[in-house]
Protein backbone atom coordinates (compact mmCIF):
# COMPACT_ATOMS: atom_id res chain seq x y z
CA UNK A 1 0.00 0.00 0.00
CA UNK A 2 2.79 2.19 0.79
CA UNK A 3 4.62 1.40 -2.59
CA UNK A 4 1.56 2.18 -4.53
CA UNK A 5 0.84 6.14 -2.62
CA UNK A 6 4.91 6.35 -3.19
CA UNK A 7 4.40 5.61 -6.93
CA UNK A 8 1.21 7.95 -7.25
CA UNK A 9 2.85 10.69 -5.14
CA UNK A 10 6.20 10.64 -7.42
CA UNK A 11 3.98 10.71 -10.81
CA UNK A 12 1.80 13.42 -9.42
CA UNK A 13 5.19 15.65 -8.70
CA UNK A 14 6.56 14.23 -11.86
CA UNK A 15 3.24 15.86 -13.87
CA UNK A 16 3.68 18.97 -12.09
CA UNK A 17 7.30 19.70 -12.89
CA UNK A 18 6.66 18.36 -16.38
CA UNK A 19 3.33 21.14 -16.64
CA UNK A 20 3.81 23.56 -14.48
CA UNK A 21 4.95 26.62 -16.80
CA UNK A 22 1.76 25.50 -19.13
CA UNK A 23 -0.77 25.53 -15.71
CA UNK A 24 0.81 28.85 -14.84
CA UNK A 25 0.26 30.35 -18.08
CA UNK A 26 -2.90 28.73 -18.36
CA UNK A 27 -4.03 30.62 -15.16
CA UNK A 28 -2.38 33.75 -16.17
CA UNK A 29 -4.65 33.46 -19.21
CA UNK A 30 -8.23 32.85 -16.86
CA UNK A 31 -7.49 35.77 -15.24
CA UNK A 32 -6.78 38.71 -18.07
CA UNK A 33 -8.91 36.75 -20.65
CA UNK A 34 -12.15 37.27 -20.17
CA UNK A 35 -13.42 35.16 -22.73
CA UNK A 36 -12.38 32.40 -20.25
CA UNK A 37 -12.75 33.52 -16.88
CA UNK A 38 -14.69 30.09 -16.00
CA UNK A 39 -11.49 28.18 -16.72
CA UNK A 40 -11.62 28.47 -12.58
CA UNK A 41 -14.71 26.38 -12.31
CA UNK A 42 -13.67 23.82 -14.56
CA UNK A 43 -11.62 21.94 -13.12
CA UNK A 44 -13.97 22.28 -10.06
CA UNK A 45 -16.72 20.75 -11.84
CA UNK A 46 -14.57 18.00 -13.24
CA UNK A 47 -13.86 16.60 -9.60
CA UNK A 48 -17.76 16.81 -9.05
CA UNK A 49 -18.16 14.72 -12.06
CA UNK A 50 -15.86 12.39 -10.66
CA UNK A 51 -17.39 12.13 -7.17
CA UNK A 52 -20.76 12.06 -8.50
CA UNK A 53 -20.00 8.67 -9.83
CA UNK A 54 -18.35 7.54 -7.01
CA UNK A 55 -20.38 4.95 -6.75
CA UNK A 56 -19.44 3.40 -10.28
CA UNK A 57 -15.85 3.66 -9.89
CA UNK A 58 -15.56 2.47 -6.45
CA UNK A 59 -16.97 -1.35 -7.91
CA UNK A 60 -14.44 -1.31 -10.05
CA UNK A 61 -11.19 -3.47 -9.52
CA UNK A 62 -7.88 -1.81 -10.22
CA UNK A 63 -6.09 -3.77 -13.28
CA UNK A 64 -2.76 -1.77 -14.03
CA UNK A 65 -3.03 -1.90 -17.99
CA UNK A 66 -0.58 -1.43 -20.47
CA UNK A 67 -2.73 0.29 -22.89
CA UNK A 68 -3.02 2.94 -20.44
CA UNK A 69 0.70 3.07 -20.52
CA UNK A 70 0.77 3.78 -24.49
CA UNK A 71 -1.89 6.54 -24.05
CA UNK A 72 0.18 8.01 -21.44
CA UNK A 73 3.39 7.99 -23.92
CA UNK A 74 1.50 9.17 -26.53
CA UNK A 75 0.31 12.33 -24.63
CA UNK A 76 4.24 12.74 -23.71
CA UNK A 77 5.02 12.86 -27.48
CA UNK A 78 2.57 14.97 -28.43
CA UNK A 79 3.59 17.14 -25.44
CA UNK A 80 7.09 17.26 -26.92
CA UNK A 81 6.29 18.00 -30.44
CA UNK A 82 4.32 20.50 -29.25
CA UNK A 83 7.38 22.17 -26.98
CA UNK A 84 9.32 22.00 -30.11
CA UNK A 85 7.05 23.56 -32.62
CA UNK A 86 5.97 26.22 -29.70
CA UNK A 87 2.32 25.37 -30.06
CA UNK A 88 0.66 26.19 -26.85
CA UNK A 89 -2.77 24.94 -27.20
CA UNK A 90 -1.68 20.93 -28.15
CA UNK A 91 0.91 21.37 -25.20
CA UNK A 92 -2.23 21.79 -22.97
CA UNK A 93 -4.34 19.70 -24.65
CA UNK A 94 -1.64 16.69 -24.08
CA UNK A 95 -2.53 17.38 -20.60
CA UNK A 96 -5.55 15.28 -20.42
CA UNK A 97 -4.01 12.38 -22.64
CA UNK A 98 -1.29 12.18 -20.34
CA UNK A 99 -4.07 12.37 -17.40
CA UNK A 100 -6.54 9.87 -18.81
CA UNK A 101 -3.33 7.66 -20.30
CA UNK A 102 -2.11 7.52 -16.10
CA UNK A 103 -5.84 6.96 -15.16
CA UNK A 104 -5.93 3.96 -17.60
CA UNK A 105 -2.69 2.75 -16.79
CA UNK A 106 -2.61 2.59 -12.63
CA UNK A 107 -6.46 1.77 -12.74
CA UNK A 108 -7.11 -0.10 -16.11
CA UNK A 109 -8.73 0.79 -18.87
CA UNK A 110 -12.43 0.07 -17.20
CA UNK A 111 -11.77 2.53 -14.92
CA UNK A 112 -10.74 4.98 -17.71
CA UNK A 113 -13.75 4.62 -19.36
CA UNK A 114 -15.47 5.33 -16.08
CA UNK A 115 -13.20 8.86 -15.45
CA UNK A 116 -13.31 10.01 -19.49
CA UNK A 117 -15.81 12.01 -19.63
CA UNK A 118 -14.92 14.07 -16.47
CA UNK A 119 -11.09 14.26 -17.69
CA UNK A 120 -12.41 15.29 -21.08
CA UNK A 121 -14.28 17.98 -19.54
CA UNK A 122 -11.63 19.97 -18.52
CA UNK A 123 -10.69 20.68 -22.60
CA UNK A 124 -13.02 23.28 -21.59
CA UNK A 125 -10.48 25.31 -19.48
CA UNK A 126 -8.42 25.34 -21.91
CA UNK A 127 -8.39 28.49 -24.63
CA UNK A 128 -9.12 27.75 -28.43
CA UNK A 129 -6.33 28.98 -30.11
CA UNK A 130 -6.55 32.68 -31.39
CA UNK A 131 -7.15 32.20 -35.04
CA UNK A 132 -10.22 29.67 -34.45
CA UNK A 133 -12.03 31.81 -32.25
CA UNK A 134 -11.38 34.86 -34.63
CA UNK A 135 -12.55 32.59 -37.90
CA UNK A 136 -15.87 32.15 -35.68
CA UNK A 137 -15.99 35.19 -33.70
CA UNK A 138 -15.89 37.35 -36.83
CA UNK A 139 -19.35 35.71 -38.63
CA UNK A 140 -21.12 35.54 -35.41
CA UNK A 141 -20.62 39.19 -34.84
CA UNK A 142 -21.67 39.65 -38.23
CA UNK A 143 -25.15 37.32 -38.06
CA UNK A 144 -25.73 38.92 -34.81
CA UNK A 145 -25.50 42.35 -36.27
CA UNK A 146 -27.80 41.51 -39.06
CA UNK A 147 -30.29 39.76 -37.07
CA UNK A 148 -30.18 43.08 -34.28
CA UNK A 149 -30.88 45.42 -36.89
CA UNK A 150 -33.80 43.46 -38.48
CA UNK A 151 -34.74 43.33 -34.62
CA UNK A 152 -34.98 47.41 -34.43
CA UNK A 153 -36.49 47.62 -37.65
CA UNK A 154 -39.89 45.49 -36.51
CA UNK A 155 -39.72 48.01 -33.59
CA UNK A 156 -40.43 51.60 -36.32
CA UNK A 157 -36.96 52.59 -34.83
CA UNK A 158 -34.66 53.91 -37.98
CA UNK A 159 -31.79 52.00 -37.99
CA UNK A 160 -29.04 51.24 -41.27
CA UNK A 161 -26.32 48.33 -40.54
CA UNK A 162 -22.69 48.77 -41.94
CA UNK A 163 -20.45 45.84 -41.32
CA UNK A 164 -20.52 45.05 -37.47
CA UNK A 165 -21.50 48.98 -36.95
CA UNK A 166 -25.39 50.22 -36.01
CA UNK A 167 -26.58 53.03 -36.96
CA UNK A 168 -29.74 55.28 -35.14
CA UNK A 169 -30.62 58.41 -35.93
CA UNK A 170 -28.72 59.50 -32.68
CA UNK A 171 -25.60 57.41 -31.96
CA UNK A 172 -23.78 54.78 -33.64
CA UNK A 173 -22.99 51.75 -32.06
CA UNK A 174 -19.88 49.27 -32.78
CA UNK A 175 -20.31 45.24 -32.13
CA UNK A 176 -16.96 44.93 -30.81
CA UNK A 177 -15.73 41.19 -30.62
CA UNK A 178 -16.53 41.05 -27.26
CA UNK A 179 -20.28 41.36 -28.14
CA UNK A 180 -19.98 38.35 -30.74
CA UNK A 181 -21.71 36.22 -28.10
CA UNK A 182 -18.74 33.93 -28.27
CA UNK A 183 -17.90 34.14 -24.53
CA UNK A 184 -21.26 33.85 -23.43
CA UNK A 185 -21.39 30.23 -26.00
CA UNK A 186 -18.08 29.22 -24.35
CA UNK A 187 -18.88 29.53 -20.66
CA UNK A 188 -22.67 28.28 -21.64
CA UNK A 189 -21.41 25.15 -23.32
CA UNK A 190 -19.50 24.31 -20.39
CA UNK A 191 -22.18 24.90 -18.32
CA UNK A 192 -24.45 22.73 -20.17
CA UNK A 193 -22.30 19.95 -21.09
CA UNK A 194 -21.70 19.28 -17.04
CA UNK A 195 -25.71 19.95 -16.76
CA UNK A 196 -26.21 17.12 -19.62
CA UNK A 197 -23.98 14.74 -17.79
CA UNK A 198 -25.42 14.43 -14.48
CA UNK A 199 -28.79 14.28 -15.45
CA UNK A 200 -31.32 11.54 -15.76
CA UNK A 201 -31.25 11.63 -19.81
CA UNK A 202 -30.89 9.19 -22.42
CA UNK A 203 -27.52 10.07 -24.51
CA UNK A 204 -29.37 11.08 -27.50
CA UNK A 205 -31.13 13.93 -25.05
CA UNK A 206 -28.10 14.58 -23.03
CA UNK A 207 -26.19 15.62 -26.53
CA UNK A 208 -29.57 17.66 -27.13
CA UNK A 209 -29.55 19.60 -24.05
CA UNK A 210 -25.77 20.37 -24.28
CA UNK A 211 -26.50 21.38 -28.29
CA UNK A 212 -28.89 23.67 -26.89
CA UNK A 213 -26.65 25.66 -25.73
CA UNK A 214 -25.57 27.35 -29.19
CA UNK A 215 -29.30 28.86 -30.28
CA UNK A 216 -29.58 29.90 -26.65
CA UNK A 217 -26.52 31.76 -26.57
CA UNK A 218 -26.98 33.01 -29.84
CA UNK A 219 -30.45 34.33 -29.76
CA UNK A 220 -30.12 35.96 -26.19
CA UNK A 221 -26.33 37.83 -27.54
CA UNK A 222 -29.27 39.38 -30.88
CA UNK A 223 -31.78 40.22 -27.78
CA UNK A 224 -29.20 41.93 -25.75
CA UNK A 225 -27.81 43.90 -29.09
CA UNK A 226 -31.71 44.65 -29.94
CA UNK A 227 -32.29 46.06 -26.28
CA UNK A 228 -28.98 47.84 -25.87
CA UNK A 229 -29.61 49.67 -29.36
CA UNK A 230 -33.31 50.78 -27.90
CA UNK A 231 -31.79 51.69 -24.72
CA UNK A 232 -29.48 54.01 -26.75
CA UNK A 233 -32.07 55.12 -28.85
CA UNK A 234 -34.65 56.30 -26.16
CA UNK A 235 -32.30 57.13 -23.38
CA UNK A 236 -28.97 58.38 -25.64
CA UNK A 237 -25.81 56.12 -25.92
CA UNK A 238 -24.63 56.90 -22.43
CA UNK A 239 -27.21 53.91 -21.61
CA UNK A 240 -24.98 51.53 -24.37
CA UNK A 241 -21.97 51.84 -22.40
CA UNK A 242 -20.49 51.19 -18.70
CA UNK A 243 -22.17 49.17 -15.97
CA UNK A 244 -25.82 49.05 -17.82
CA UNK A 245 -23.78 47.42 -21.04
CA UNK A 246 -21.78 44.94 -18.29
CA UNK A 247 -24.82 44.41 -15.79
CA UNK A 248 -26.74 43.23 -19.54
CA UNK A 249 -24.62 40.44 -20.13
CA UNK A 250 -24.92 38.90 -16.60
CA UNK A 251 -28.60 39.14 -16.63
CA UNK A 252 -28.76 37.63 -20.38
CA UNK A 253 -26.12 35.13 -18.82
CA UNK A 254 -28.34 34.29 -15.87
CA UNK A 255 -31.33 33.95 -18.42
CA UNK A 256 -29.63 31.08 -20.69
CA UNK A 257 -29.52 29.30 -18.06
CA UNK A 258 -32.81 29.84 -17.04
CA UNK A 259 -33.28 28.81 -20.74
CA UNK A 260 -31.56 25.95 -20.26
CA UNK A 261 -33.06 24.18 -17.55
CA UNK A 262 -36.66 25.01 -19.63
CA UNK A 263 -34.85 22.85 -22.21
CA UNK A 264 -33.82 20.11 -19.61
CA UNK A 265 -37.28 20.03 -18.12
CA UNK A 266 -39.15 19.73 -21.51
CA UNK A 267 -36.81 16.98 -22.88
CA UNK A 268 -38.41 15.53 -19.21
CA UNK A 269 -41.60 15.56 -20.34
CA UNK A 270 -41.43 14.32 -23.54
CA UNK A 271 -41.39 10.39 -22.15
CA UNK A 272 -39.63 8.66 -18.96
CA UNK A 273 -36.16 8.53 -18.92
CA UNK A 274 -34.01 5.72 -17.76
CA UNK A 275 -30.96 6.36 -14.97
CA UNK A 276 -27.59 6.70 -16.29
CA UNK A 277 -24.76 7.01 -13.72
């Protein structure tokens, strides 16, 4: 017993001098990026994942398997292709092979299967690489734009779209990339793919409800353009900007997930669902 907490302790120090400049960073990048200030929670959430199937993995027996062992290797050589090519996000994604490969190889590859899904969950801490987000930032803000404007229009308001840019007959107003809705998507798609997972739902419903969170976090981002343009409109572009503009987005927030629990409970309703651990 004391051999085996000697060998976990020495691989747990081992990961942590092998990572630790890619966690620091990776922290350093939760806190100025806001885009993914819930990298905090995630790894939070992950551990509740794994106790709330503590039942599960406690049946299982431990069978050290060598498959876990060429997981784990393969992790270390993407780690260190990665290091050589400077590529930061496949550095940190080798992270949770190397995690899942030492899962699979102390506990066996039953186990694994047991833990994937809450070691897979923490590729949502980690930050998409710059040029991806941009490539989907960029038509979002564009679609929600569009869609705003069409919004205003239904309303009498005058209103002419250029680009990302709104125009009223008394301000102008910029869709900046922060208004893409692409934070709100990222922190609601973690949010919902830890909801899916602990509830009651078949697979084909989980993947539903944690789908659901793209039109939600869409269509809320065009509400919250449509009502910030108004805002400015009625009450002058003073009301577009500061604590109103920042106060929006937690209450639109706080409403997807309001939305998303309406989701949940009607995919409830539809027929009885069977218990999945």
């Amino acid at each position: 017993m004391i051999k085996t907490w000697l060998s976990i302790i020495i691989l747990v120090f081992s990961f942590f001098g092998l990572y630790h400049d890619i966690i620091f960073k990776l922290v350093q990048d939760w806190i100025s990026d806001d885009n993914y200030s819930h990298g905090f929670l995630i790894p939070i959430i992950a551990a509740y994942l794994v106790w709330q199937r503590k039942e599960r993995l406690s049946i299982i027996q431990a069978r050290p398997s060598n498959a876990g062992m060429i997981i784990f290797l393969g992790g270390l050589f993407i780690f260190l292709f990665s290091y050589i090519g400077a590529e930061l996000f496949t550095m940190r994604f080798s992270m949770l092979i190397v995690i899942f490969g030492l899962v699979a190889f102390l506990m066996g590859i039953e186990f694994g299967k047991a833990a994937l899904i809450p070691v897979a969950y923490l590729v949502f801490m980690i930050p998409i690489p710059a040029i991806i987000w941009n490539k989907l930032a960029f038509p979002l803000k564009l679609f929600a734009t569009k869609m705003a404007v069409g919004t205003i229009g239904l309303l009498n308001i005058p209103v002419y779209r250029e680009g990302n840019i709104i125009h009223l007959s008394n301000t102008t107003l910029q869709v900046v990339d922060a208004c893409s809705g692409m934070r709100s998507l990222a922190s609601l798609l973690a949010l919902s793919a830890a909801f899916a997972f602990i509830t009651n739902h078949s697979k084909t419903r989980k993947w539903l409800l944690f789908i659901s969170a793209i039109p939600i976090a869409i269509f809320l981002n065009i509400v919250r353009l449509s009502v910030t343009a108004v805002l400015a409109q009625h009450y002058g572009p003073q009301s577009a900007e500061g604590f109103l503009h920042e106060f929006s987005g937690l209450f639109v927030f706080a409403f997807a997930i309001l939305c998303l629990y309406l989701v949940h409970a009607a995919l409830q309703k539809l027929s009885p669902v069977p218990h999945h651990a």
